[in-house]
Protein backbone atom coordinates (compact mmCIF):
# COMPACT_ATOMS: atom_id res chain seq x y z
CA UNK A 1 -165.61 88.42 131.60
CA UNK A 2 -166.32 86.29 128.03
CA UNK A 3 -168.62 85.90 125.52
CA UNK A 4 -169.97 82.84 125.24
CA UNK A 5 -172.43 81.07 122.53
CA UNK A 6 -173.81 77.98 122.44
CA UNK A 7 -174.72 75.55 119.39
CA UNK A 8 -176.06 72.20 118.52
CA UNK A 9 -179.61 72.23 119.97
CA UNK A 10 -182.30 70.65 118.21
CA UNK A 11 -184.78 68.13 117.97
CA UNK A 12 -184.08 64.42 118.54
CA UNK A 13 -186.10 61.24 119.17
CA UNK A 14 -185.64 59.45 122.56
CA UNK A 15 -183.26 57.53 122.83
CA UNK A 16 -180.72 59.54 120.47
CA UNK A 17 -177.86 61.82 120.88
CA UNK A 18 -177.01 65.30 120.82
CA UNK A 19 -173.54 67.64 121.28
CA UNK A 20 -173.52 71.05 122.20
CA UNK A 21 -170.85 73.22 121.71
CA UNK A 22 -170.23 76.41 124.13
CA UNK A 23 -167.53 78.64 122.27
CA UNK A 24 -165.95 81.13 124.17
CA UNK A 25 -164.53 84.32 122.91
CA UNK A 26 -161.10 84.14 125.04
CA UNK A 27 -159.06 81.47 126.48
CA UNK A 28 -160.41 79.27 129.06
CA UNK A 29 -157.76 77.96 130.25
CA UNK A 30 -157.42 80.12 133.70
CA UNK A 31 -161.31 80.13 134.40
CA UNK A 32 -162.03 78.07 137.33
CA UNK A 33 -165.38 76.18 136.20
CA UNK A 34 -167.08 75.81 132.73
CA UNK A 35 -170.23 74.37 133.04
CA UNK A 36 -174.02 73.38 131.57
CA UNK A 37 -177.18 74.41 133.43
CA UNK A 38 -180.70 73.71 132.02
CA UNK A 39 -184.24 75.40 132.52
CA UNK A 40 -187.32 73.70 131.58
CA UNK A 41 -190.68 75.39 131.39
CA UNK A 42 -192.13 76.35 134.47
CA UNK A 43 -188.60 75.04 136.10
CA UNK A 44 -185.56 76.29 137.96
CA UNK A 45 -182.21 76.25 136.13
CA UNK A 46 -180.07 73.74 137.46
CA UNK A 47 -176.67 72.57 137.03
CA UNK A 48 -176.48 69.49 134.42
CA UNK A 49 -172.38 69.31 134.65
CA UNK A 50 -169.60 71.33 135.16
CA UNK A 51 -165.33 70.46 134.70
CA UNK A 52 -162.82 72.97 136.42
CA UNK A 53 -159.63 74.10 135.44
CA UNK A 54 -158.01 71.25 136.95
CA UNK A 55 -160.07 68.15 135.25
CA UNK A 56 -162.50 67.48 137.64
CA UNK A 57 -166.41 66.98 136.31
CA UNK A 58 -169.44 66.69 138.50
CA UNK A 59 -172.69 65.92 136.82
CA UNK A 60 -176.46 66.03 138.30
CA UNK A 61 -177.47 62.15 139.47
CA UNK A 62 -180.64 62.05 136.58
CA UNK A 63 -177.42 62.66 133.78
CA UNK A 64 -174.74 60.24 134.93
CA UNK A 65 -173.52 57.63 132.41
CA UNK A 66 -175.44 59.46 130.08
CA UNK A 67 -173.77 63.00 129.24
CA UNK A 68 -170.26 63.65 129.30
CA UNK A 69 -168.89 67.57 129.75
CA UNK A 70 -165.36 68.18 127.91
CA UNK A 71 -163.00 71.06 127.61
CA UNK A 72 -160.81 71.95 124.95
CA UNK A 73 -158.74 74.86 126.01
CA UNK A 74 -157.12 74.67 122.31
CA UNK A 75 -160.28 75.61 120.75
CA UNK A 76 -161.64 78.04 123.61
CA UNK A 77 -164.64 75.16 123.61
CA UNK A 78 -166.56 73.72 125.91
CA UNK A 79 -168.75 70.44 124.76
CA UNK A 80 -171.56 68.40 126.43
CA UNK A 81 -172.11 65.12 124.73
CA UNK A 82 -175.52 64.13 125.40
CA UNK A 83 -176.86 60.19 124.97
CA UNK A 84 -179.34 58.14 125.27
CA UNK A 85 -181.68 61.28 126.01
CA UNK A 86 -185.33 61.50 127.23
CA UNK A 87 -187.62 63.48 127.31
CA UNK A 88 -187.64 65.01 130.31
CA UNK A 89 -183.90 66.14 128.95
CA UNK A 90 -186.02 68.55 127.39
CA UNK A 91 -184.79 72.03 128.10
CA UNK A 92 -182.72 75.02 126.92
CA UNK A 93 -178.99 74.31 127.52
CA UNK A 94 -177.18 77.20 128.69
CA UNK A 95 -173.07 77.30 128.96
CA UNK A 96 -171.70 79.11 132.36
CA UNK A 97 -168.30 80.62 133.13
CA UNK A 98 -167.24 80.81 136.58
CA UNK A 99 -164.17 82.42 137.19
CA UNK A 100 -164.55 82.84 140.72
CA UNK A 101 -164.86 86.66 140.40
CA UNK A 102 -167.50 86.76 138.04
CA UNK A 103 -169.98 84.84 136.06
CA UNK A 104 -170.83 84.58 132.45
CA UNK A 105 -173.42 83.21 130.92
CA UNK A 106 -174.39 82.33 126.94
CA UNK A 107 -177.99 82.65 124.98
CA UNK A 108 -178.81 79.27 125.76
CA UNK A 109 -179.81 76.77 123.06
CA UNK A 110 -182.75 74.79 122.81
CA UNK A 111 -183.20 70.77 123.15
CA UNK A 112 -186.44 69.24 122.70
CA UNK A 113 -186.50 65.15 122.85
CA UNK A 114 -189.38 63.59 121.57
CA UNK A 115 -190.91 60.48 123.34
């Protein structure tokens, strides 16, 4: 499996932009899927985007044209570039590794968007 941690939560205003930062502690260059999930209060986690191996990138329909997921297989990194966020963005942000086999999962990190 891997160690992951997230960074780059915070607190924004609506409207603004945010990029969090999923650092893994081996390559992921062989791992099938990377990908961000989210849990509000009182919500499910769901998946906000994932990229596999190969390039592809799916995102949830209330994030498109607004976040963009990225790998950098360099830097063992994983980024989701957040815009024009609302409030209902408002979440922790957690980073997944799928590998097929197994699953990791990091801390999370928080994201609060003010209206």
């Amino acid at each position: 499996q891997v160690h992951l941690v997230e960074s780059g939560g915070g607190l924004v205003q609506a409207g603004g932009s945010l990029r969090l930062s999923c650092l893994a502690s081996r390559s992921i260059a062989s791992i099938n899927a990377m990908g961000w999930y989210r849990q509000a209060p009182g919500k499910q986690r769901e998946l906000v985007a994932a990229t596999t191996s190969g390039g592809s990138t799916t995102y949830t329909n209330s994030v498109k044209g607004r976040f963009t997921i990225s790998r950098d297989n360099a830097k063992n990194t994983v980024y989701l570039q957040m815009d024009s966020l609302k409030p209902e963005d408002t979440a922790v942000y957690y980073c997944n590794a799928d590998s097929g086999l197994w699953v990791s999962w990091g801390q999370g990190t928080q994201v609060t968007v003010s209206s």
